[in-house]
PDB file of N, CA and C in Angstrom:
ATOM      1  N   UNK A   1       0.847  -1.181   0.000  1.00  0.00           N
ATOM      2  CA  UNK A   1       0.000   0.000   0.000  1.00  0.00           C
ATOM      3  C   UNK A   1       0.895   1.248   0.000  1.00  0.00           C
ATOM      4  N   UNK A   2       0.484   2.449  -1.004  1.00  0.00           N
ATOM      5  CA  UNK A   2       1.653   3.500  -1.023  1.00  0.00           C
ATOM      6  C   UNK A   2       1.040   4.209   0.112  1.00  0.00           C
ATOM      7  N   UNK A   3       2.032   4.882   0.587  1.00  0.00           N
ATOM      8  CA  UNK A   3       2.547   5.977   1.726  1.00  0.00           C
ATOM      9  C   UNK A   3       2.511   7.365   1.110  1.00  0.00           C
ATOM     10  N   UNK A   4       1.861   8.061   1.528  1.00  0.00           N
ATOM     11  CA  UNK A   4       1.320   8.868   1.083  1.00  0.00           C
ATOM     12  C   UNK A   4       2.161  10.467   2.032  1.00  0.00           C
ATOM     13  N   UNK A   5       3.096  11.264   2.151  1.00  0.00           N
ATOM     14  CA  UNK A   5       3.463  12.411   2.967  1.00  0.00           C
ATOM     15  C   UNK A   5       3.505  13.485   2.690  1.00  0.00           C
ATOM     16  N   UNK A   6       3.113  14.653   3.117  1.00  0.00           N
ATOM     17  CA  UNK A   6       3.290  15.923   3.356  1.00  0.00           C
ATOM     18  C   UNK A   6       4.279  16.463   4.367  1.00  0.00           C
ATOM     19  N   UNK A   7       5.674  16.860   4.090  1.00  0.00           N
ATOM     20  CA  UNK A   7       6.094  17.339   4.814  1.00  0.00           C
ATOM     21  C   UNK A   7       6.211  18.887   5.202  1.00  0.00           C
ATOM     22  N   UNK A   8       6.276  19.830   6.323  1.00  0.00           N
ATOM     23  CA  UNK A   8       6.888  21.084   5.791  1.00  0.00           C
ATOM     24  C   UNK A   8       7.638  21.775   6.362  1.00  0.00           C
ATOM     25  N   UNK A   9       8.814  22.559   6.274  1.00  0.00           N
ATOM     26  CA  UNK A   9      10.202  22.578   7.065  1.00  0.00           C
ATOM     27  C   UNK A   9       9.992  24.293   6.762  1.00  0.00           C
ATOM     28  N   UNK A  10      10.473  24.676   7.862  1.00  0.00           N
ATOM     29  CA  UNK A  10      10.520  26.398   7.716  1.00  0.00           C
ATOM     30  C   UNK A  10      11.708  26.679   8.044  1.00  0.00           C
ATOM     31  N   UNK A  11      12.757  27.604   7.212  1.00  0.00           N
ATOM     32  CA  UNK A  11      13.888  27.549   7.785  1.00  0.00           C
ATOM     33  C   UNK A  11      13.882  29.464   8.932  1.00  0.00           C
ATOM     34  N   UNK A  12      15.351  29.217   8.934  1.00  0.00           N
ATOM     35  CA  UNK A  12      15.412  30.444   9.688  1.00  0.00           C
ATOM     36  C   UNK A  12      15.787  31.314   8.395  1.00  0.00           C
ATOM     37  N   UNK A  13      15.228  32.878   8.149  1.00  0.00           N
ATOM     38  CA  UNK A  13      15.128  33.644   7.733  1.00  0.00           C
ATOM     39  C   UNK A  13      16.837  33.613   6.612  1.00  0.00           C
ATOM     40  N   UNK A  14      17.506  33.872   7.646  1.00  0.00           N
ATOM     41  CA  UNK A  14      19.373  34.221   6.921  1.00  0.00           C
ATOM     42  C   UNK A  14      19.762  32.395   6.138  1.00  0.00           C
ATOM     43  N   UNK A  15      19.124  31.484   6.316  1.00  0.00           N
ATOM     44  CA  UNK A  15      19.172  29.915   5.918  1.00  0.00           C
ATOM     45  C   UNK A  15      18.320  29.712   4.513  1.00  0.00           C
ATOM     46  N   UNK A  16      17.472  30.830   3.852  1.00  0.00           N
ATOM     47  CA  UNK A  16      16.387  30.139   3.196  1.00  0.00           C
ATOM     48  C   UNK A  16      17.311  29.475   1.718  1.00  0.00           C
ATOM     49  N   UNK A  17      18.318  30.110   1.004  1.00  0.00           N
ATOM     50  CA  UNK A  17      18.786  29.991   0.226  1.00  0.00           C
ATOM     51  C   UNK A  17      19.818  28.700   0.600  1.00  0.00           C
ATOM     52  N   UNK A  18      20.459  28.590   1.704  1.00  0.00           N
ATOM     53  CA  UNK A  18      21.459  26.894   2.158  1.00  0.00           C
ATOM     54  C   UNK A  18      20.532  25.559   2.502  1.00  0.00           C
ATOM     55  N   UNK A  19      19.385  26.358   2.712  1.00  0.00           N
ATOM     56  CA  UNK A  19      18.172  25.325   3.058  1.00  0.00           C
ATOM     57  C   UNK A  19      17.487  24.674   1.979  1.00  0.00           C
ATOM     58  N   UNK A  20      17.507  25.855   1.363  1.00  0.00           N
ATOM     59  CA  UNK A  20      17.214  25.444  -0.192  1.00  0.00           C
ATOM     60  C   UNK A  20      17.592  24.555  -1.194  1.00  0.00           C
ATOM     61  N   UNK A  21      19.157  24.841  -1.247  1.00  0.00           N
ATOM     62  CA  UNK A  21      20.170  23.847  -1.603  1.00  0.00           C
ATOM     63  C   UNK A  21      20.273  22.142  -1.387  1.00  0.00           C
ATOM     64  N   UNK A  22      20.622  22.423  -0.396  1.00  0.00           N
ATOM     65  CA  UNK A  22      20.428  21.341   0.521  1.00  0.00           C
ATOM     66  C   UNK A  22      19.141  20.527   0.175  1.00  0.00           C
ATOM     67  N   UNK A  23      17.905  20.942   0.210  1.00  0.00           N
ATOM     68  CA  UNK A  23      16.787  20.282   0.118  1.00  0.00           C
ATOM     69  C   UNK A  23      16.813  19.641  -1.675  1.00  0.00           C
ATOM     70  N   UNK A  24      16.970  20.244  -3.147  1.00  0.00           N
ATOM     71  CA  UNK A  24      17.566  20.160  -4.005  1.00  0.00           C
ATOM     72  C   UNK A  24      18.379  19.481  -4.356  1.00  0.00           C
ATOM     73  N   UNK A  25      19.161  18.732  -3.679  1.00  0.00           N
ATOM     74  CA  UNK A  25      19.983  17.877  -3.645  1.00  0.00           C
ATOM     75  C   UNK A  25      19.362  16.636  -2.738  1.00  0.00           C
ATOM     76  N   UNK A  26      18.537  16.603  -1.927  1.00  0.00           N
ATOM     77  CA  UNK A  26      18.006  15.522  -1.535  1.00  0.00           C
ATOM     78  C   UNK A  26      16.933  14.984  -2.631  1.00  0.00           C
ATOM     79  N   UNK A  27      16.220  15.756  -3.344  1.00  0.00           N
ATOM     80  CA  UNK A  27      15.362  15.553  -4.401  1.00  0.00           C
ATOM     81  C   UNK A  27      16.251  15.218  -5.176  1.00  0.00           C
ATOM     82  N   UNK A  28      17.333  15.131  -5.750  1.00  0.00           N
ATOM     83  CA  UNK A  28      18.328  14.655  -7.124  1.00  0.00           C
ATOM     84  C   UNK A  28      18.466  13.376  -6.844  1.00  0.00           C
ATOM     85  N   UNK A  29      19.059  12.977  -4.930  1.00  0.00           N
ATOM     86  CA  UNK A  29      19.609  11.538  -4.890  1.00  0.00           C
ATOM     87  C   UNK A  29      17.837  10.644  -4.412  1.00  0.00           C
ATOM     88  N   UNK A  30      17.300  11.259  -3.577  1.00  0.00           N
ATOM     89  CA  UNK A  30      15.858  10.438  -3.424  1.00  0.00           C
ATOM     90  C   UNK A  30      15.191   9.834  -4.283  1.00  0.00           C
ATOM     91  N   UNK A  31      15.058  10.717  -5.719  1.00  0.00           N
ATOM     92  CA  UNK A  31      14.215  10.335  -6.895  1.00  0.00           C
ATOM     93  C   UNK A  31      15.097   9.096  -7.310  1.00  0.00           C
ATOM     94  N   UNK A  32      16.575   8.935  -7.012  1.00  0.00           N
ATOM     95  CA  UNK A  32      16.762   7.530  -7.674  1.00  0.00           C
ATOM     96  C   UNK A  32      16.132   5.813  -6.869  1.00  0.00           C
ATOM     97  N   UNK A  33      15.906   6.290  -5.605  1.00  0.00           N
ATOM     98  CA  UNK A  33      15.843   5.154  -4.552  1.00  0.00           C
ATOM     99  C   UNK A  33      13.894   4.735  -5.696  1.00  0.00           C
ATOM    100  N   UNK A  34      14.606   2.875  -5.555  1.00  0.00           N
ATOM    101  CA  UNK A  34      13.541   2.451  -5.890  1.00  0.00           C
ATOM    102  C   UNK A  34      11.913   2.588  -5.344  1.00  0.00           C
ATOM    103  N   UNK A  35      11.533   2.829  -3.877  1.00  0.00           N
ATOM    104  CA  UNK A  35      10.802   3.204  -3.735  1.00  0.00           C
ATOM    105  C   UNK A  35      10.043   4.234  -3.579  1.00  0.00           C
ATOM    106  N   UNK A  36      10.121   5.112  -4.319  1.00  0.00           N
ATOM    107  CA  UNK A  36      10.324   6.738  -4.601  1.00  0.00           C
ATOM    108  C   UNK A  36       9.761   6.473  -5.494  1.00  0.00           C
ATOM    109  N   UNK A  37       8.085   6.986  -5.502  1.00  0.00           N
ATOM    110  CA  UNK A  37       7.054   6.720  -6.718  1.00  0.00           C
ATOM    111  C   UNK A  37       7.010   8.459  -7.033  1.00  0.00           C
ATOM    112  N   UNK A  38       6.930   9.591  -5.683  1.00  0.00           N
ATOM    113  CA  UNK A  38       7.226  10.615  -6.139  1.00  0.00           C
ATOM    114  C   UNK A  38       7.737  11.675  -4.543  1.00  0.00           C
ATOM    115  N   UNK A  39       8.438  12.889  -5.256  1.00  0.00           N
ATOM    116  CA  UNK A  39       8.812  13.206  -4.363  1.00  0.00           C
ATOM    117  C   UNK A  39       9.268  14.850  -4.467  1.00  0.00           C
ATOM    118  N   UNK A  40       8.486  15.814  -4.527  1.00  0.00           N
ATOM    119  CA  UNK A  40       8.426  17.238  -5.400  1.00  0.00           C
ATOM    120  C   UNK A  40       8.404  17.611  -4.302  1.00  0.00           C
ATOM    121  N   UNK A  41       9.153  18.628  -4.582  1.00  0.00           N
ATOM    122  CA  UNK A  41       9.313  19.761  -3.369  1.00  0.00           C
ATOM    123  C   UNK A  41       8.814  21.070  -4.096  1.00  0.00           C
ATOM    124  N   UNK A  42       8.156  22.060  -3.379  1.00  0.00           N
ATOM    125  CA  UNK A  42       7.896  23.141  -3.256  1.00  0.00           C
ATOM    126  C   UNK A  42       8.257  24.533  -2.728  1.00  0.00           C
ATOM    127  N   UNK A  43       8.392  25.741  -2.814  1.00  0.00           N
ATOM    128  CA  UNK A  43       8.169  26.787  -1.795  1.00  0.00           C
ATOM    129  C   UNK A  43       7.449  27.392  -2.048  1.00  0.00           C
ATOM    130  N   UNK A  44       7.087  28.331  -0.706  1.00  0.00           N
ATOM    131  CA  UNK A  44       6.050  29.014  -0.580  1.00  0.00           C
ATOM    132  C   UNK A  44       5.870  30.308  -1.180  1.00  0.00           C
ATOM    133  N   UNK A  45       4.873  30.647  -1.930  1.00  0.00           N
ATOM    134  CA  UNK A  45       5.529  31.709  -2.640  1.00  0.00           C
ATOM    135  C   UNK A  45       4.795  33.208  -1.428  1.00  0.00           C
ATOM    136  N   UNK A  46       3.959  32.858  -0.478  1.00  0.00           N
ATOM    137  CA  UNK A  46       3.719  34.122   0.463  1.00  0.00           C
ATOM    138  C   UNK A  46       4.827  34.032   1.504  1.00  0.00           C
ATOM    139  N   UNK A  47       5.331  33.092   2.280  1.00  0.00           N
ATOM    140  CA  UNK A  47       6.728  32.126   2.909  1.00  0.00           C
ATOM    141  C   UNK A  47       7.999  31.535   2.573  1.00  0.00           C
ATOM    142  N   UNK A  48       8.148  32.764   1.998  1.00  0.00           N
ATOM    143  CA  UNK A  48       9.936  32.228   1.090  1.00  0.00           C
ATOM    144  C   UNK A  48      10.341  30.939   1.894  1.00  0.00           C
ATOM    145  N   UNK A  49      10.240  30.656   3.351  1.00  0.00           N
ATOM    146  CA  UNK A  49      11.201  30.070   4.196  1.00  0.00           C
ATOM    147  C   UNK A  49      10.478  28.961   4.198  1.00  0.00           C
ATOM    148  N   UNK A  50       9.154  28.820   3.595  1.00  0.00           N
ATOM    149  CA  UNK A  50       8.335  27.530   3.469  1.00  0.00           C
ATOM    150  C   UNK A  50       8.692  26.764   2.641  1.00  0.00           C
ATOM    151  N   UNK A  51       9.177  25.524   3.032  1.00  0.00           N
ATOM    152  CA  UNK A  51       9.087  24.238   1.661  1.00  0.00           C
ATOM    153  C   UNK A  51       8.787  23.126   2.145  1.00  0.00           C
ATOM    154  N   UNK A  52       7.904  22.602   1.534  1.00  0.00           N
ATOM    155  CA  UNK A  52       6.782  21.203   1.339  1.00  0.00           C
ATOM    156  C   UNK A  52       7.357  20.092   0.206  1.00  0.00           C
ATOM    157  N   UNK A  53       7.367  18.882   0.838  1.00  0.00           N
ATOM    158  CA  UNK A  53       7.540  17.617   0.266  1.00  0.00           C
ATOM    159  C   UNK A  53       5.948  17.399  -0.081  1.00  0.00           C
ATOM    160  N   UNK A  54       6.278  16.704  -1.097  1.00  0.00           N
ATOM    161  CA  UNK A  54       4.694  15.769  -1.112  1.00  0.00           C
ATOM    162  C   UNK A  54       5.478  14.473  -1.677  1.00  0.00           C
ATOM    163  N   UNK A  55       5.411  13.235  -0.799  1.00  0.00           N
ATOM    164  CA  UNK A  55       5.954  12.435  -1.294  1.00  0.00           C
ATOM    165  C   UNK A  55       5.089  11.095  -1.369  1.00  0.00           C
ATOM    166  N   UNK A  56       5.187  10.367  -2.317  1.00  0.00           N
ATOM    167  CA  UNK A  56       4.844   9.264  -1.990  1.00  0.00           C
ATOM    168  C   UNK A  56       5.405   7.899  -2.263  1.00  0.00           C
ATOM    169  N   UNK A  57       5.922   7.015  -1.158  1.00  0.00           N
ATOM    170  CA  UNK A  57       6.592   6.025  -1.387  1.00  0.00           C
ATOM    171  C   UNK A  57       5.618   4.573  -1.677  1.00  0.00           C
ATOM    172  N   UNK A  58       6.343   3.382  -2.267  1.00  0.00           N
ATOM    173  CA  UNK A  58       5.940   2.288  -2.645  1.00  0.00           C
ATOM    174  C   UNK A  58       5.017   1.491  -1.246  1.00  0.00           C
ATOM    175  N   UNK A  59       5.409   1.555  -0.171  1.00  0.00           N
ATOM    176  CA  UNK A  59       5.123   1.013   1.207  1.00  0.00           C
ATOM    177  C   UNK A  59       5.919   1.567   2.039  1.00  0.00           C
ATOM    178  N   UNK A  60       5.659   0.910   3.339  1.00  0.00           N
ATOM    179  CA  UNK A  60       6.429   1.358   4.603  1.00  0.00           C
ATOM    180  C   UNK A  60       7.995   0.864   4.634  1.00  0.00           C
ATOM    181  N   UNK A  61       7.860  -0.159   4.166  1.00  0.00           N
ATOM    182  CA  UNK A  61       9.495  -0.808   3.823  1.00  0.00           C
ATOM    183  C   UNK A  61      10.259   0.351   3.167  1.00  0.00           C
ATOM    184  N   UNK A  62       9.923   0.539   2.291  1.00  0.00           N
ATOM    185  CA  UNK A  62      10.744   1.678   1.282  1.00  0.00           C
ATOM    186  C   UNK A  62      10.597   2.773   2.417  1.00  0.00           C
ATOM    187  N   UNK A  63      10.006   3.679   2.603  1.00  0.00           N
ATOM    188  CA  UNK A  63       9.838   4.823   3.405  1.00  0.00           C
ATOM    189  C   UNK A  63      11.012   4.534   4.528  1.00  0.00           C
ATOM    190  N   UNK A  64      10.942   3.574   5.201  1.00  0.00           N
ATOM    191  CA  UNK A  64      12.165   2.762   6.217  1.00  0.00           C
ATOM    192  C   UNK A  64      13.319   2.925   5.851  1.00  0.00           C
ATOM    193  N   UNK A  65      13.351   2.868   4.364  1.00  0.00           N
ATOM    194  CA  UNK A  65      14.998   2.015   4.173  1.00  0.00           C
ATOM    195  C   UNK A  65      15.178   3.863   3.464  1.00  0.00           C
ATOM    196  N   UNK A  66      14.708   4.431   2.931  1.00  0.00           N
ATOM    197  CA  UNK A  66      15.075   6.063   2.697  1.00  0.00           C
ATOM    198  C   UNK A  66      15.762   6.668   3.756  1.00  0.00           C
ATOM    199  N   UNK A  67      14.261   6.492   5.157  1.00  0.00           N
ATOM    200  CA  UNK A  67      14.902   7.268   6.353  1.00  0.00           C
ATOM    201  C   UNK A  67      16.066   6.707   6.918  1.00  0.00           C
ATOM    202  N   UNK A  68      16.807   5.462   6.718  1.00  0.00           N
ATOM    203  CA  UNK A  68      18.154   4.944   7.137  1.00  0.00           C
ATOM    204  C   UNK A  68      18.938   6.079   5.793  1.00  0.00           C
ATOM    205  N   UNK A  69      18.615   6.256   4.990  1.00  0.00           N
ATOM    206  CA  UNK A  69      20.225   6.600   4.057  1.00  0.00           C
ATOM    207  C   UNK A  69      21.018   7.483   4.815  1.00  0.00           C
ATOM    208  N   UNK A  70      22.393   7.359   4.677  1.00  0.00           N
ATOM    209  CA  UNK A  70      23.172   8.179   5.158  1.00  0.00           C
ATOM    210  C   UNK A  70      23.018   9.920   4.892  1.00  0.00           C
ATOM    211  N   UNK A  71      22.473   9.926   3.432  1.00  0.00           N
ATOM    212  CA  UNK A  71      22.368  11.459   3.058  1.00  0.00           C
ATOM    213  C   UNK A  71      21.116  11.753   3.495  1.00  0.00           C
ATOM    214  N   UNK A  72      19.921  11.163   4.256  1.00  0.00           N
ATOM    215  CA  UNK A  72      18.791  11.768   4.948  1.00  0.00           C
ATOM    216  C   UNK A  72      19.401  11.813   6.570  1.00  0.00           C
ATOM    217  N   UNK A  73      20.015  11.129   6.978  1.00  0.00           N
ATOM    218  CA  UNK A  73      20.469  11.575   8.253  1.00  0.00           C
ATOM    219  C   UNK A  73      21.502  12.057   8.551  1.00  0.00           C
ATOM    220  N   UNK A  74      22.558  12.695   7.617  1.00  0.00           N
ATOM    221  CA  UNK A  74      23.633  13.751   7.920  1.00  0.00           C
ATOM    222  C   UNK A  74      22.253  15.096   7.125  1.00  0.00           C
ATOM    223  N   UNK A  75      21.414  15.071   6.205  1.00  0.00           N
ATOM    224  CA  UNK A  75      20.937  16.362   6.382  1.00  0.00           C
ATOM    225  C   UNK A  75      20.399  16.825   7.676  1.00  0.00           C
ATOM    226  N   UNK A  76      19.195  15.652   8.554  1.00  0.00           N
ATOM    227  CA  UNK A  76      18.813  15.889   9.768  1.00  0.00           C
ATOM    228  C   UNK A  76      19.295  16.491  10.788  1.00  0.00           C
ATOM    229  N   UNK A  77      20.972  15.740  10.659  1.00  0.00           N
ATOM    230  CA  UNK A  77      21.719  16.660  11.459  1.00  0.00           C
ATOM    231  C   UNK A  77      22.452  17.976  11.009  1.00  0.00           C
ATOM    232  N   UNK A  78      22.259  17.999   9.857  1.00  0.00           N
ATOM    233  CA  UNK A  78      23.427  19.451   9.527  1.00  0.00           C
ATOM    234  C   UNK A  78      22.112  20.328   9.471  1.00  0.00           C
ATOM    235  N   UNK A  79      20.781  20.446   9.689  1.00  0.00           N
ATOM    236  CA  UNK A  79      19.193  21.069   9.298  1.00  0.00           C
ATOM    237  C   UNK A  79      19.387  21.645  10.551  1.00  0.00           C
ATOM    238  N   UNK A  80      19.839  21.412  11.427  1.00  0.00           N
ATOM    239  CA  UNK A  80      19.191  22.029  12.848  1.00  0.00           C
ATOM    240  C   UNK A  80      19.751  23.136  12.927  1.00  0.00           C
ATOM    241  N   UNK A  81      20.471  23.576  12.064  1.00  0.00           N
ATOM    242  CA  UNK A  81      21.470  25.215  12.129  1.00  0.00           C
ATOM    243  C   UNK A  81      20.383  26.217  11.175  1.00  0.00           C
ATOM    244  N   UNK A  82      19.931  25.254  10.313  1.00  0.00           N
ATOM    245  CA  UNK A  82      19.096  25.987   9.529  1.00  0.00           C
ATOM    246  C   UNK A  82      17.122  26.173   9.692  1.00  0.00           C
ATOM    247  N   UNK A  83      17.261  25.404  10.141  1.00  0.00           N
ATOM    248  CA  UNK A  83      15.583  24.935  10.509  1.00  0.00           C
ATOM    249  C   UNK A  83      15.075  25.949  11.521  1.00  0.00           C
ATOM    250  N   UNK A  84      13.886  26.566  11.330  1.00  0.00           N
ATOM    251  CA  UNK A  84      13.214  27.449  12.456  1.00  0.00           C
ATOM    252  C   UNK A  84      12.595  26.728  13.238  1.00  0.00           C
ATOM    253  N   UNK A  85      11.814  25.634  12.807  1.00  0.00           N
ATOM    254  CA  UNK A  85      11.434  24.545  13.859  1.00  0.00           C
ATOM    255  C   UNK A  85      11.169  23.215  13.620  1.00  0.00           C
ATOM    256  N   UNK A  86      11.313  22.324  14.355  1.00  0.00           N
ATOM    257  CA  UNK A  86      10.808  20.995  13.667  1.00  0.00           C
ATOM    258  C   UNK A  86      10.052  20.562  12.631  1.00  0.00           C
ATOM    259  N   UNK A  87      10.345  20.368  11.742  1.00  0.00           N
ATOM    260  CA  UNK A  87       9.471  19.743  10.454  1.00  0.00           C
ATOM    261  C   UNK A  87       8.179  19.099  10.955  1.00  0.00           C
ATOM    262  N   UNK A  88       7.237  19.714  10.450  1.00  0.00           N
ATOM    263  CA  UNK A  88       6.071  18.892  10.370  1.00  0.00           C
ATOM    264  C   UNK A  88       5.333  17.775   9.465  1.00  0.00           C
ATOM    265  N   UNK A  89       5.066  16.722   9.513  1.00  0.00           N
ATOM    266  CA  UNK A  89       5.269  15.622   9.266  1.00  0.00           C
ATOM    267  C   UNK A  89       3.876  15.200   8.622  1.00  0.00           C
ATOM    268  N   UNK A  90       2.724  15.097   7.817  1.00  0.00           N
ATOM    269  CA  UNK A  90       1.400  14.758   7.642  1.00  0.00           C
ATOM    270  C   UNK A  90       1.723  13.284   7.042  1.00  0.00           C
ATOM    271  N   UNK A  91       1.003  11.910   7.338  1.00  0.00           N
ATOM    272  CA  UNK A  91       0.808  11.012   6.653  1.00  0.00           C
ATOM    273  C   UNK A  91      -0.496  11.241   6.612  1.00  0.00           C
ATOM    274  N   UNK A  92      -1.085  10.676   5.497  1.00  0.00           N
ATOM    275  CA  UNK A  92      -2.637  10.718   4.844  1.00  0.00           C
ATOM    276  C   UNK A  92      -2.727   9.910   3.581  1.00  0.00           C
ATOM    277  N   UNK A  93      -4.445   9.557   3.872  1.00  0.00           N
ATOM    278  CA  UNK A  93      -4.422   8.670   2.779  1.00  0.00           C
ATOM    279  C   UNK A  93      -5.140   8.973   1.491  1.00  0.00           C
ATOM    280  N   UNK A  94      -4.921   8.656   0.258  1.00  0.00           N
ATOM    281  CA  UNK A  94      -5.190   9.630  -0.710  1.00  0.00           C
ATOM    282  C   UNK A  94      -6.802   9.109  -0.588  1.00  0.00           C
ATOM    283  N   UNK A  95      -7.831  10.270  -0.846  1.00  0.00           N
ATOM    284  CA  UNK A  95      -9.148   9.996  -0.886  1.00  0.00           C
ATOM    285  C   UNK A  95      -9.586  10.121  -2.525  1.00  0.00           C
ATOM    286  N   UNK A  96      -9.045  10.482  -3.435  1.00  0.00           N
ATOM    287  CA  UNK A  96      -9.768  10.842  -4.824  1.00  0.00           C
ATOM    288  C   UNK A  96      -8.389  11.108  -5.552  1.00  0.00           C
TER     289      UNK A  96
END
């Protein structure tokens, strides 16, 4: 069953452009992982500092084995210099 996410990360104001980057480059190496059906990022165009995942993976297995990669958890940790606050996280299931 696909996995369906909304994520959305606000950075700190002087970060939006390294945050940016950074996020851009997780979309280049993510889109190759096999369970990566999709995975578009956004910003906000009233919230420069706003950017939204909408992702959706193959199952929970895949979603699992993403959040192990090494390049999702050295961003986690190098994000906290840049991040205004914890990422907010939506799973949901597609209705239509």
């Amino acid at each position: 069953m696909p996995i369906n996410l909304t994520v959305i990360l606000k950075s700190k104001t002087e970060s939006i452009e390294t945050l940016k980057s950074h996020l851009l480059d997780l979309v280049q190496k993510t889109k190759k992982e096999t369970a990566c059906l999709q995975y578009d990022l956004h910003q906000s165009d009233q919230e420069p500092n706003t950017f939204i995942f909408h992702e959706v993976w193959e199952n929970q297995s895949g979603l699992d084995h993403h959040n192990q990669q090494p390049y999702i958890q050295s961003f986690f940790q190098d994000a906290k210099l840049y991040l205004q606050e914890t990422p907010i996280v939506y799973k949901t299931n597609k209705l239509f």
